[in-house]
C-alpha atoms as a PDB file:
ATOM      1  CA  UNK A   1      16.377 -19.316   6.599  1.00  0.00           C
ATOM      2  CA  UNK A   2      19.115 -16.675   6.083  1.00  0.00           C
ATOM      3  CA  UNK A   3      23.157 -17.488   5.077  1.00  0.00           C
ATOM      4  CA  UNK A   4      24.404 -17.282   8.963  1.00  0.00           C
ATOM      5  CA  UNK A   5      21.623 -19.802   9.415  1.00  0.00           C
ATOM      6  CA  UNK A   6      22.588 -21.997   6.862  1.00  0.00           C
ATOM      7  CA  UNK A   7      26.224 -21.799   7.429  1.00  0.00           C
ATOM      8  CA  UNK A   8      25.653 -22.833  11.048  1.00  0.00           C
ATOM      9  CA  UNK A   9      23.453 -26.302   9.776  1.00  0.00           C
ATOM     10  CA  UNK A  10      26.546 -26.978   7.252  1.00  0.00           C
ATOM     11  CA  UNK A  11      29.003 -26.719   9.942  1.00  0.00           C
ATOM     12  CA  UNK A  12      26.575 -28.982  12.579  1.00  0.00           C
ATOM     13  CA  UNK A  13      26.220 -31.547   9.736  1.00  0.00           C
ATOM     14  CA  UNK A  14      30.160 -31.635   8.981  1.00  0.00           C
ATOM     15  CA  UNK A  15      30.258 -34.766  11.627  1.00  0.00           C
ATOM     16  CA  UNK A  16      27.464 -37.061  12.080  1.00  0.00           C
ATOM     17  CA  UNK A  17      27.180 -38.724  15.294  1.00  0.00           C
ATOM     18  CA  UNK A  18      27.762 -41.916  13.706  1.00  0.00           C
ATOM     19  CA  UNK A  19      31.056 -41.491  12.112  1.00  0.00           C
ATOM     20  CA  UNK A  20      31.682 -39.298  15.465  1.00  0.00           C
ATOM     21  CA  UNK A  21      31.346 -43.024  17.423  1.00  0.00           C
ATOM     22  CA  UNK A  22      33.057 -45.054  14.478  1.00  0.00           C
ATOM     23  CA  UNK A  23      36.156 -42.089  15.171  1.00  0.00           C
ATOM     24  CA  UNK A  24      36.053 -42.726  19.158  1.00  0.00           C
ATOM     25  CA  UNK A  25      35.644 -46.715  18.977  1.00  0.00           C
ATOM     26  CA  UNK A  26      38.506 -46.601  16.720  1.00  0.00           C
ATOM     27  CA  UNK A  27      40.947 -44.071  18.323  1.00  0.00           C
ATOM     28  CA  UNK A  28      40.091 -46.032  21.681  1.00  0.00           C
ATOM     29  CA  UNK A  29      41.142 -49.235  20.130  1.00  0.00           C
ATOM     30  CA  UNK A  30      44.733 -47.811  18.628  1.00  0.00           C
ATOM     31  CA  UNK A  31      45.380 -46.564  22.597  1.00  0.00           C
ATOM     32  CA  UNK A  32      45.095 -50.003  23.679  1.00  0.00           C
ATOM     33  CA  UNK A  33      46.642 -51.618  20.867  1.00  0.00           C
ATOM     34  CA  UNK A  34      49.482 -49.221  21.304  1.00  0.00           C
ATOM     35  CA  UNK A  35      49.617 -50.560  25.406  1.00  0.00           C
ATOM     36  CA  UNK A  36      49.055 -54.283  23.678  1.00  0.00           C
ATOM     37  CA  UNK A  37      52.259 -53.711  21.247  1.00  0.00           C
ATOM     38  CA  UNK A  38      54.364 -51.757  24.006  1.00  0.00           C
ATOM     39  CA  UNK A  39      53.943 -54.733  26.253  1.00  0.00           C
ATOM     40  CA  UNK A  40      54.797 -57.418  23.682  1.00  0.00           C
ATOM     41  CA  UNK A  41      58.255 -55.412  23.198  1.00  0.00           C
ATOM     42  CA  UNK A  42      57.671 -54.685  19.285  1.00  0.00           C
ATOM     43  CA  UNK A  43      59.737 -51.611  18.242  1.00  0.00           C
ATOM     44  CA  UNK A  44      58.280 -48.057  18.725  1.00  0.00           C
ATOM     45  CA  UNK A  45      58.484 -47.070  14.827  1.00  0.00           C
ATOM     46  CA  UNK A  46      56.079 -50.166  14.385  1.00  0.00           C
ATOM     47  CA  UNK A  47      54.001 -49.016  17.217  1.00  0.00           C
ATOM     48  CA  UNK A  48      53.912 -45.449  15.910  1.00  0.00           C
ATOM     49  CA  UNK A  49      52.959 -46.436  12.305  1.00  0.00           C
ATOM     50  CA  UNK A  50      50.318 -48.366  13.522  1.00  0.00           C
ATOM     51  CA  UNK A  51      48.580 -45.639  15.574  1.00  0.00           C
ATOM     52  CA  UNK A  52      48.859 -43.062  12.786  1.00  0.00           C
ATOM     53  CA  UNK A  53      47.631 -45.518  10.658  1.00  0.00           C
ATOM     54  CA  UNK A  54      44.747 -46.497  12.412  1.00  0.00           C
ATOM     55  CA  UNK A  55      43.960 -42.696  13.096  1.00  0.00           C
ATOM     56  CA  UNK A  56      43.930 -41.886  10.335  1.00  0.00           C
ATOM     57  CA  UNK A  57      41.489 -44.155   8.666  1.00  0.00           C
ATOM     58  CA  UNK A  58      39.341 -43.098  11.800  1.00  0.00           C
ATOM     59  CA  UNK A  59      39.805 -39.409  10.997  1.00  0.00           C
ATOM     60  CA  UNK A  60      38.835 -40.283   7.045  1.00  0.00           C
ATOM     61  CA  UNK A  61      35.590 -42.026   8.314  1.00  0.00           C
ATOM     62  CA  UNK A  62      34.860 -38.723  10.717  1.00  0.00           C
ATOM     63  CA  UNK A  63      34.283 -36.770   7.860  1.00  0.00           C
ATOM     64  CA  UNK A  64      33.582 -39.248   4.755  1.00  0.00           C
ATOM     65  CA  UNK A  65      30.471 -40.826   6.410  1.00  0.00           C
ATOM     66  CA  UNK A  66      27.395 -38.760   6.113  1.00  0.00           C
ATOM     67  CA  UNK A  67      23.714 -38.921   7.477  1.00  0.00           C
ATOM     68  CA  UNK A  68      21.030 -37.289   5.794  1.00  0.00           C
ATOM     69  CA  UNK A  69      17.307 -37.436   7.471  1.00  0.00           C
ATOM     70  CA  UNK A  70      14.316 -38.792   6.142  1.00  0.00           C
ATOM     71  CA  UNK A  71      13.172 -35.201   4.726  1.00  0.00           C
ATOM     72  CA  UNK A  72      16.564 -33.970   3.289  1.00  0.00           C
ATOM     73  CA  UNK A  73      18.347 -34.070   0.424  1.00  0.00           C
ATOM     74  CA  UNK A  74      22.216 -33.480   0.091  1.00  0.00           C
ATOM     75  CA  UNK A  75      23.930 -31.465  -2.568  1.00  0.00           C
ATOM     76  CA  UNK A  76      27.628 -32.417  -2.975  1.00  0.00           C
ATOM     77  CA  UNK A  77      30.231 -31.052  -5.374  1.00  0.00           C
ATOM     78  CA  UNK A  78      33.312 -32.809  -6.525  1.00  0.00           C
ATOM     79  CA  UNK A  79      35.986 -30.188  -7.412  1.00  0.00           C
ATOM     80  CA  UNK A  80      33.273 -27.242  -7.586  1.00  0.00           C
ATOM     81  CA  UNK A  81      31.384 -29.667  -9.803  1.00  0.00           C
ATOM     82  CA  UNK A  82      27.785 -30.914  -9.073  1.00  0.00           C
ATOM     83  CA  UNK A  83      28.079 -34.964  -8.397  1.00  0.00           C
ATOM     84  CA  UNK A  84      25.132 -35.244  -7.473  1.00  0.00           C
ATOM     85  CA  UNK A  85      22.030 -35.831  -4.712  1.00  0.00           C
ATOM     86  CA  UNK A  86      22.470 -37.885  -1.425  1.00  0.00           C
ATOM     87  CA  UNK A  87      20.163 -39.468   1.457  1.00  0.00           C
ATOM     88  CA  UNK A  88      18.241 -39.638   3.217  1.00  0.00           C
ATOM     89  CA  UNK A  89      20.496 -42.055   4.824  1.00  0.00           C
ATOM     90  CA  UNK A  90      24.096 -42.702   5.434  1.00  0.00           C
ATOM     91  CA  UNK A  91      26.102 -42.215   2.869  1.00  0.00           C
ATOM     92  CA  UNK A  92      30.068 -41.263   1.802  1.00  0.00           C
ATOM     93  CA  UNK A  93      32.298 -38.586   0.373  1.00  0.00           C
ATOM     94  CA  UNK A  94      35.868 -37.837  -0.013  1.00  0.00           C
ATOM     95  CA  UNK A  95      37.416 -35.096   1.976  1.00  0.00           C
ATOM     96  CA  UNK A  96      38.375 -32.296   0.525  1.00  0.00           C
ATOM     97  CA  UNK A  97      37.512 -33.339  -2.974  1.00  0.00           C
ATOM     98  CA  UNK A  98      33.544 -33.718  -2.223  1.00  0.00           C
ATOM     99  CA  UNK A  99      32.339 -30.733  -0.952  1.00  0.00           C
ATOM    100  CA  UNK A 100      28.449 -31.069   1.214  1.00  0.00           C
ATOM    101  CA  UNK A 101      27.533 -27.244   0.029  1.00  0.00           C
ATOM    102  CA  UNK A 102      23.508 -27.227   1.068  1.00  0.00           C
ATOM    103  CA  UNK A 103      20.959 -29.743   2.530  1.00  0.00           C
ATOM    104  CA  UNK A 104      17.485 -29.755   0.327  1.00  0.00           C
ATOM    105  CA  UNK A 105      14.374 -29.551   3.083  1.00  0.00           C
ATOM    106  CA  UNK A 106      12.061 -31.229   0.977  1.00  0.00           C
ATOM    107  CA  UNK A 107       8.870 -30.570   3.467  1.00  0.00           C
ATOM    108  CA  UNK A 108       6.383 -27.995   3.449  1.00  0.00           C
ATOM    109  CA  UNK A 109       7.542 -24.476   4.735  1.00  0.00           C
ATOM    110  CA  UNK A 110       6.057 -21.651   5.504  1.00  0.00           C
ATOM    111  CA  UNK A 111       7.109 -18.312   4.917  1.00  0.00           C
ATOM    112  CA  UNK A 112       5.038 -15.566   5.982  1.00  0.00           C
ATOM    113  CA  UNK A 113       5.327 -11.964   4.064  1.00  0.00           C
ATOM    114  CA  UNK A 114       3.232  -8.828   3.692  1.00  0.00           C
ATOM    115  CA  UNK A 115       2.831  -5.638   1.478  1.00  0.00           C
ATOM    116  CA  UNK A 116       2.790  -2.059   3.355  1.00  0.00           C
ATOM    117  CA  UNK A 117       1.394   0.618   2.433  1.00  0.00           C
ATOM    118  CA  UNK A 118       0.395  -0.705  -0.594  1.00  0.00           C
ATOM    119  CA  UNK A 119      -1.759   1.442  -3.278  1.00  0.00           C
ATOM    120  CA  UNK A 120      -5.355  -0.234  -4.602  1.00  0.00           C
ATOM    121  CA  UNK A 121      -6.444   0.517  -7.911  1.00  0.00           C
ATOM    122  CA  UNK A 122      -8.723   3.131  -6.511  1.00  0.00           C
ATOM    123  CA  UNK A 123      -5.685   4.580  -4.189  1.00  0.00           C
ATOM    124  CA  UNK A 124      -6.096   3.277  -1.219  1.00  0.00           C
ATOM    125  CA  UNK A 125      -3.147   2.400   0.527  1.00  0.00           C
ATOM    126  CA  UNK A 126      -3.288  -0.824   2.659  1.00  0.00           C
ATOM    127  CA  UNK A 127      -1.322  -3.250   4.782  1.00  0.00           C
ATOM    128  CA  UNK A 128      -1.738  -6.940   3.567  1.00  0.00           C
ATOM    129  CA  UNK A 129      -0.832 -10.004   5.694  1.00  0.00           C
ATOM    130  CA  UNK A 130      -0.270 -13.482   3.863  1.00  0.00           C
ATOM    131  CA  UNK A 131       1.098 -16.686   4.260  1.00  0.00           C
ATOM    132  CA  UNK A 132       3.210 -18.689   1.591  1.00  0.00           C
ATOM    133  CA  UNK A 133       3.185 -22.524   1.799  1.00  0.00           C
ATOM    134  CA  UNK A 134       5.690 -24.017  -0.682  1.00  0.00           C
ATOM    135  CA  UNK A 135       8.118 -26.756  -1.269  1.00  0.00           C
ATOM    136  CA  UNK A 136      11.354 -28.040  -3.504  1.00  0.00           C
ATOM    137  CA  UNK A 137      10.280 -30.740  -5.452  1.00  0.00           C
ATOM    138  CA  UNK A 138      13.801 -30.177  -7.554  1.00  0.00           C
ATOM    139  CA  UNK A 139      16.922 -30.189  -5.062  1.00  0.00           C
ATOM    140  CA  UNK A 140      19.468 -29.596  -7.928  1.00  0.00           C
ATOM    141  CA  UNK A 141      17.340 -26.683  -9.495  1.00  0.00           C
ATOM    142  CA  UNK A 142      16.994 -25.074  -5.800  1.00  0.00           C
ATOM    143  CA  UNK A 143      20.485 -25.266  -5.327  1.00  0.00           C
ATOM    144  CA  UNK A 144      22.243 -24.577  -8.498  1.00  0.00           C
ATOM    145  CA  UNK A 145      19.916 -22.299 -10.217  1.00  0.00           C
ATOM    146  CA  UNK A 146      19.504 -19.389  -7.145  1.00  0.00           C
ATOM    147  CA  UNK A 147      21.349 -18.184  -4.653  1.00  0.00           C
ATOM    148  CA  UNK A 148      19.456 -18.135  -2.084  1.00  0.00           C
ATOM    149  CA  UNK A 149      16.476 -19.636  -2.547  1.00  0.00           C
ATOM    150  CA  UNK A 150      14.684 -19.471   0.125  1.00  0.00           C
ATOM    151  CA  UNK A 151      15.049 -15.238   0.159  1.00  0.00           C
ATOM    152  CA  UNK A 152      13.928 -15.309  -3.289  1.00  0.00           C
ATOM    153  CA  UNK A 153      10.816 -16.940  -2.941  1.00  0.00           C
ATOM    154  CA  UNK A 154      10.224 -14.727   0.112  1.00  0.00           C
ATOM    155  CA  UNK A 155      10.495 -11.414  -2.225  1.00  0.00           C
ATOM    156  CA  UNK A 156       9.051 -12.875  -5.215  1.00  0.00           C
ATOM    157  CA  UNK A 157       6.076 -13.579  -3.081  1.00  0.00           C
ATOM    158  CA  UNK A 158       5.937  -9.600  -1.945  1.00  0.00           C
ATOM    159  CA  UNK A 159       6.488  -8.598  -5.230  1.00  0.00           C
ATOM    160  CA  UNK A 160       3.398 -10.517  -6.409  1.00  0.00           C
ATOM    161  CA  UNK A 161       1.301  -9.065  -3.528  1.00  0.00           C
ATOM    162  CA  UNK A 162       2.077  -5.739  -4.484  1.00  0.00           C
ATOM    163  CA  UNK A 163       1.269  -6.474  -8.388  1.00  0.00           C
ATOM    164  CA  UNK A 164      -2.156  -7.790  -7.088  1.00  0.00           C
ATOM    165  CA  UNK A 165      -3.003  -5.083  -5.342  1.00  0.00           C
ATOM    166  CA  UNK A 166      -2.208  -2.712  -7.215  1.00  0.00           C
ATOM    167  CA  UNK A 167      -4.448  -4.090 -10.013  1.00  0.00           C
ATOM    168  CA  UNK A 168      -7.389  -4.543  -7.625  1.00  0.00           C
ATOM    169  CA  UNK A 169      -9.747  -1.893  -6.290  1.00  0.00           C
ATOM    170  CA  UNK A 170     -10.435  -1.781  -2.080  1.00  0.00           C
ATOM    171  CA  UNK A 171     -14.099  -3.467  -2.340  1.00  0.00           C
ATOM    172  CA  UNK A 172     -12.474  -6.417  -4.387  1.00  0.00           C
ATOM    173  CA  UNK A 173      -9.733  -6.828  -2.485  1.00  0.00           C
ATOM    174  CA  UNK A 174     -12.182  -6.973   0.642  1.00  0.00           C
ATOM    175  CA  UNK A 175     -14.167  -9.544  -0.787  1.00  0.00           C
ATOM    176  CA  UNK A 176     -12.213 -11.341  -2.641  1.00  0.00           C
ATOM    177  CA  UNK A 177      -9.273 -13.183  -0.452  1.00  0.00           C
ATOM    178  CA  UNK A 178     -10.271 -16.458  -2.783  1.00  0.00           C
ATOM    179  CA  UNK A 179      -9.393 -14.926  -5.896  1.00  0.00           C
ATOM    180  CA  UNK A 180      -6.741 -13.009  -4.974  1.00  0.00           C
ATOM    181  CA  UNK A 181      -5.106 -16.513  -3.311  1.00  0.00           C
ATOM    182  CA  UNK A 182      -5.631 -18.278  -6.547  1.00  0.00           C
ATOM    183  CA  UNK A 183      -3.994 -15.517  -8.177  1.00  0.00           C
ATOM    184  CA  UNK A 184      -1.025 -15.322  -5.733  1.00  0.00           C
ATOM    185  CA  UNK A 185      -0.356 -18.902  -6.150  1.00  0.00           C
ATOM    186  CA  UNK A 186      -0.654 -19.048  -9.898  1.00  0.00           C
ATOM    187  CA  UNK A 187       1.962 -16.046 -10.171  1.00  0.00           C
ATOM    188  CA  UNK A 188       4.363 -17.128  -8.038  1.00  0.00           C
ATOM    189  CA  UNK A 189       4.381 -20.818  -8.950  1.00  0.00           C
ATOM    190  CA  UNK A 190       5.266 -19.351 -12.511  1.00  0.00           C
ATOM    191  CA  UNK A 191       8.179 -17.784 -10.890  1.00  0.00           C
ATOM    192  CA  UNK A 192       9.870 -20.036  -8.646  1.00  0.00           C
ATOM    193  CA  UNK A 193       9.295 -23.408 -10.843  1.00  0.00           C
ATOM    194  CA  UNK A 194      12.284 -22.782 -12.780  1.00  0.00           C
ATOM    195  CA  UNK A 195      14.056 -23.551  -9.416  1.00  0.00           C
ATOM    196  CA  UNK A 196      12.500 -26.127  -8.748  1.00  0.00           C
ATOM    197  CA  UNK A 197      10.188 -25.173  -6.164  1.00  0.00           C
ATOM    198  CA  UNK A 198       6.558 -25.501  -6.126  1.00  0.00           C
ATOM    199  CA  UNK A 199       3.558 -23.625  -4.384  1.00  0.00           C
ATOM    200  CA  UNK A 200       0.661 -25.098  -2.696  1.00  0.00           C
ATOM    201  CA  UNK A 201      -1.351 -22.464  -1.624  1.00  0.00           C
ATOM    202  CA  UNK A 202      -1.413 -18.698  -0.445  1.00  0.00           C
ATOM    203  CA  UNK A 203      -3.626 -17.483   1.863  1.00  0.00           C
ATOM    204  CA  UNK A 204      -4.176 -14.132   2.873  1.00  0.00           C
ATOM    205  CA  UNK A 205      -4.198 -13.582   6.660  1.00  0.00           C
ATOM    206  CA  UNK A 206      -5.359  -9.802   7.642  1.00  0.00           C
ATOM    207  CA  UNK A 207      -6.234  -6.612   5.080  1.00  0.00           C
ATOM    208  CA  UNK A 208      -5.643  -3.195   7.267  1.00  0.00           C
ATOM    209  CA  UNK A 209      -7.474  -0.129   6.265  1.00  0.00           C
ATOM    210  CA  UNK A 210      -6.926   3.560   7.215  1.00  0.00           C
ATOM    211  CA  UNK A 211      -8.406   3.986  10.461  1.00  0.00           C
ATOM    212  CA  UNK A 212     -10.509   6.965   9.109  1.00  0.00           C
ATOM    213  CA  UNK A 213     -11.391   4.828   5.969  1.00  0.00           C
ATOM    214  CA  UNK A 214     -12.425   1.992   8.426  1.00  0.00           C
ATOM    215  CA  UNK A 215     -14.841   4.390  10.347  1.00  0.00           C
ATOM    216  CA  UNK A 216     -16.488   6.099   7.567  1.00  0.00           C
ATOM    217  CA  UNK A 217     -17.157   2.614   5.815  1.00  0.00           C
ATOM    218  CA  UNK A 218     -18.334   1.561   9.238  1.00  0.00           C
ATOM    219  CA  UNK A 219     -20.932   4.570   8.739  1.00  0.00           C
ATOM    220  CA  UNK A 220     -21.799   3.832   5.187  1.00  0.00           C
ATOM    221  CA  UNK A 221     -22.737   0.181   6.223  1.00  0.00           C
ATOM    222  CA  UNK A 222     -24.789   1.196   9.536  1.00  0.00           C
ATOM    223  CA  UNK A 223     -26.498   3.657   6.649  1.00  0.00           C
ATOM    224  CA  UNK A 224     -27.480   0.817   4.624  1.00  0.00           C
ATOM    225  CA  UNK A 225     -28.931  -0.868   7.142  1.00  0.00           C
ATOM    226  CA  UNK A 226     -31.384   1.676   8.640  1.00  0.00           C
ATOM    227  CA  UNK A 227     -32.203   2.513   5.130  1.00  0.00           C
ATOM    228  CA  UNK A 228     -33.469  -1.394   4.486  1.00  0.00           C
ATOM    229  CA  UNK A 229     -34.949  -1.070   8.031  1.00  0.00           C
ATOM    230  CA  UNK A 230     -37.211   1.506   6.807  1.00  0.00           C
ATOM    231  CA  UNK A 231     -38.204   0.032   3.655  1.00  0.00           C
ATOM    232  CA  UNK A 232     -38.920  -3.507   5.468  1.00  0.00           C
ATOM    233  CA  UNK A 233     -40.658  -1.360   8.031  1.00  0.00           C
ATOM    234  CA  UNK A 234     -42.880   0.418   4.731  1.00  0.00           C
ATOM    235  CA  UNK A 235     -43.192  -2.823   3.073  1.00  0.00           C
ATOM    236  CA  UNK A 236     -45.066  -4.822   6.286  1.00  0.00           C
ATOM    237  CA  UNK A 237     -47.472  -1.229   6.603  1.00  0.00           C
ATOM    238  CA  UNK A 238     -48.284  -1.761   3.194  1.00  0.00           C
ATOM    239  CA  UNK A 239     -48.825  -5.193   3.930  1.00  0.00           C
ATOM    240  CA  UNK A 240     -50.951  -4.361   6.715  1.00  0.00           C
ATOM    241  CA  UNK A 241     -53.131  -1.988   5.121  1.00  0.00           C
ATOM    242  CA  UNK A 242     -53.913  -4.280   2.515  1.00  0.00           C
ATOM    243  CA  UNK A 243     -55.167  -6.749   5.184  1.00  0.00           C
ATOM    244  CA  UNK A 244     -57.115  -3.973   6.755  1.00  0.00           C
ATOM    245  CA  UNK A 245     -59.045  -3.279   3.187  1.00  0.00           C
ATOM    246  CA  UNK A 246     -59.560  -6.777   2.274  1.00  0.00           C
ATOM    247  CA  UNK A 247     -61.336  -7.373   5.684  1.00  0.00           C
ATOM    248  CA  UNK A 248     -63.405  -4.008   5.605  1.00  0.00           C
ATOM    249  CA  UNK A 249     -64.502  -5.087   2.159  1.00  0.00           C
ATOM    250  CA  UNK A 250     -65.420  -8.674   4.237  1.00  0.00           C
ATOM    251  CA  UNK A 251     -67.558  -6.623   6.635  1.00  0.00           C
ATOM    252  CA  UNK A 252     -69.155  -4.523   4.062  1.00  0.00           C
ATOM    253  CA  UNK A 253     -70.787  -7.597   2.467  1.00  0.00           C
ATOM    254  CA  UNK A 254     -71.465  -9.167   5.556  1.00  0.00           C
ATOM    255  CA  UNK A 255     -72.672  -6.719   8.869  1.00  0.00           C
ATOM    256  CA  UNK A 256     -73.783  -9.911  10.480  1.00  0.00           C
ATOM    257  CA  UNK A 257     -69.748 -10.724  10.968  1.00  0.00           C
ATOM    258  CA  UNK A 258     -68.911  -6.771  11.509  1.00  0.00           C
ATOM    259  CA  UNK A 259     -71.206  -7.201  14.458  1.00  0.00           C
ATOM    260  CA  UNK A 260     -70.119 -10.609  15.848  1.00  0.00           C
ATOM    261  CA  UNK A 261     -66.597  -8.931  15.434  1.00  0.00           C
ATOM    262  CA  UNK A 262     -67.437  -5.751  17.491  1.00  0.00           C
ATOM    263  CA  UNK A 263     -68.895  -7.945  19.852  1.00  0.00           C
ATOM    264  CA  UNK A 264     -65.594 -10.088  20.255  1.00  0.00           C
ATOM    265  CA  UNK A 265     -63.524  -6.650  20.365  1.00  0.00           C
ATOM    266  CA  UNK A 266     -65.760  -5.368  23.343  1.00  0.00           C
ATOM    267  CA  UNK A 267     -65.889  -8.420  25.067  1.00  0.00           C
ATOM    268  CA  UNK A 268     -62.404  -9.152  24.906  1.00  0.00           C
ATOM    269  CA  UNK A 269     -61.746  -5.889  26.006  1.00  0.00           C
ATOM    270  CA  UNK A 270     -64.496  -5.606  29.346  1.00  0.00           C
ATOM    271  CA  UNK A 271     -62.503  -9.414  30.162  1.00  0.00           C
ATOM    272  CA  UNK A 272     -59.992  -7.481  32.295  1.00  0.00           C
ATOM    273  CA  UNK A 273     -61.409  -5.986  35.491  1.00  0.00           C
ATOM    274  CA  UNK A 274     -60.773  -1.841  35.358  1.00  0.00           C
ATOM    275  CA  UNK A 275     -60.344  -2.038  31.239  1.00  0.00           C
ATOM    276  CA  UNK A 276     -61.623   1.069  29.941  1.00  0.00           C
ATOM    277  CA  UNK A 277     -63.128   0.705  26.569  1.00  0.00           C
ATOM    278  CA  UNK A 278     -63.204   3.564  24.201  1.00  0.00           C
ATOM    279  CA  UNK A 279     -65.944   2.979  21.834  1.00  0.00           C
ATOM    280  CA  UNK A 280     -66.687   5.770  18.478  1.00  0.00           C
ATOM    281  CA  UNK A 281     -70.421   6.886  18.752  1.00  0.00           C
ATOM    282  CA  UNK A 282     -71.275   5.967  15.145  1.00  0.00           C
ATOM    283  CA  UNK A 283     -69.985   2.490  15.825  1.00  0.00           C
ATOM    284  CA  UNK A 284     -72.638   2.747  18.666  1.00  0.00           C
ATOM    285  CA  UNK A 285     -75.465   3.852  16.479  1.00  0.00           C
ATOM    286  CA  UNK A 286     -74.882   1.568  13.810  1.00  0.00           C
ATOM    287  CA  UNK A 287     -73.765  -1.710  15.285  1.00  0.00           C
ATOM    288  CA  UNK A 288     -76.237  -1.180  18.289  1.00  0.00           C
ATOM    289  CA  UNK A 289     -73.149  -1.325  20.479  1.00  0.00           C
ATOM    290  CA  UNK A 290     -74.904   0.747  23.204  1.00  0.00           C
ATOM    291  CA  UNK A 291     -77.189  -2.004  24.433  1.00  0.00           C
ATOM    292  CA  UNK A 292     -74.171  -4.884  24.467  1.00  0.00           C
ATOM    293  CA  UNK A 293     -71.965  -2.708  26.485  1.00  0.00           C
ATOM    294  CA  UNK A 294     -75.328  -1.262  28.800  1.00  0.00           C
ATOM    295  CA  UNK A 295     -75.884  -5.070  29.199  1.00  0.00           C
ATOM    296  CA  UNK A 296     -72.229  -5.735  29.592  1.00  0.00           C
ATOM    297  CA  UNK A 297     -71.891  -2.932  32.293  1.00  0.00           C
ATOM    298  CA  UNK A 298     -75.282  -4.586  34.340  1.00  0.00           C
ATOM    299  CA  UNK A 299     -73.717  -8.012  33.951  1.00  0.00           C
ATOM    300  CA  UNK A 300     -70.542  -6.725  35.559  1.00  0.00           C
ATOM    301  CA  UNK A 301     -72.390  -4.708  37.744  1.00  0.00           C
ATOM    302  CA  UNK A 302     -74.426  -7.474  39.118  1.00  0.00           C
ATOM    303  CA  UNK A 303     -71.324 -10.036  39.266  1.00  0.00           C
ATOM    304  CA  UNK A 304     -69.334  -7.220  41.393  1.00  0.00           C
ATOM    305  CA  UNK A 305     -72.583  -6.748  43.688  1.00  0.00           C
ATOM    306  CA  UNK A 306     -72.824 -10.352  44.282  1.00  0.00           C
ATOM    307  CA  UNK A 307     -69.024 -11.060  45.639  1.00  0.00           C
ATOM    308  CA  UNK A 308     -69.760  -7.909  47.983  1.00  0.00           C
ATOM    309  CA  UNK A 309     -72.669  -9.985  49.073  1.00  0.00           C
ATOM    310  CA  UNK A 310     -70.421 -12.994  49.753  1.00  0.00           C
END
């Protein structure tokens, strides 16, 4: 909240509504005691003194009675001295001796605040987004020990950013919002305790990059990930060809089960009608594949002959 602002919620909380009514109830009730007296013939200077009277104890209560809400806290000086801490509630001052000079928000606010064009430890310069979520848990620290304490917070909270980053290089910084939070909230609790505010968290909202930066990390990264493409693709070949050779040195012990496999291989592939099957001549010579698929090719044959038949 900047000074205008706060000027503008002193001046709307110079009256409360309450001691507004209390001042119209009573300056109704002196007009009509006024008629009352004028009727009953007392003397005008009696009538006068009465009204002024009565006016002006309404007047005092306009701006003696205070309301503070549930959340705030009052500050109000006697003679430019601190008295002390009012509300939430109603509660009463002397005019022009008690001064109201700030209302204490004792919720949670947010203040948002960033660092541009920041340097990284590796020079980098970046844009860094956060949000601040703090709180006064001291209203006479907050108001007698800063200005402005609301503004300070706000640029102790850059400054910190800035510190962070520059101590940071860009991959940290990418990777590490959690630490850097921590970090944030650690350093600027330190600052802003001594008046009397507290910090509950930081979080860091957005991290821009040079746009060039951005698209030659983007390359790096697709890089990366054709390169473990290709060694997952090498690995499951190896893989592969390690079955192959544990299952050739199965069939070299046992021809009996090379043959039943060739078999199943040939079969499977004569299942569809119009398969063409391309078979190596030694595998013909030594697994005797010639008669299964001449048999094969007559069995076929004989099947096709028979639905011509029908």
């Amino acid at each position: 909240m900047s000074i205008p602002d706060m000027k503008k919620q002193l001046e709307a909380k110079l009256v409360s509504p309450i001691s507004a009514l209390i001042f119209g109830v009573i300056l109704t009730a002196s007009v009509i005691a006024a008629i009352v007296m004028d009727i009953s013939g007392l003397p005008d200077g009696l009538i006068a003194a009465v009204v002024i009277g009565v006016n002006l104890v309404g007047c005092y209560i306009l701006f003696a009675l205070r309301k503070a809400d549930q959340w705030e806290k009052a500050v109000v000086l006697r003679n430019g001295k601190f008295r002390g801490l009012f509300g939430p509630g109603l509660f009463w001052v002397i005019p022009i001796i008690d001064q109201v000079s700030e209302w204490i928000d004792h919720r949670v606010i947010v203040t948002p605040f960033n660092a541009e064009k920041t340097l990284t430890k590796d020079t980098v310069p970046v844009d860094v987004d956060a949000v601040l979520f703090w709180m006064v848990w001291d209203a006479q620290k907050a108001a007698l020990e800063v200005a402005d304490y609301r503004t300070a917070i706000a640029w102790a909270a850059q400054t910190a950013l800035r510190e962070i980053i520059g101590k940071l290089d860009l991959a940290t910084i990418l990777v590490g919002r959690e630490t850097m939070d921590a970090d944030l909230q650690h350093i600027i609790d330190a600052r802003t305790t001594p008046w009397g505010v507290t910090v509950q968290s930081v979080e860091i909202r957005d991290i821009i990059i040079p746009a060039g930066l951005e698209d030659a990390m983007s390359r790096q990264a697709q890089a990366e990930r054709e390169r473990q493409a290709r060694v997952i693709l090498g690995e499951s070949e190896e893989q592969i060809a390690e079955s192959f050779r544990r299952a050739a040195q199965s069939y070299t012990n046992s021809p009996t089960a090379l043959h039943l496999r060739a078999m199943n291989m040939l079969f499977e592939g004569l299942k569809e009608k119009g398969a063409l099957v391309i078979v190596p001549s030694s595998a013909v010579d030594t697994m005797n594949l010639g008669g299964i698929a001449g048999m094969t090719a007559l069995a076929q044959n004989a099947g096709i002959g028979s639905e011509d038949t029908q």
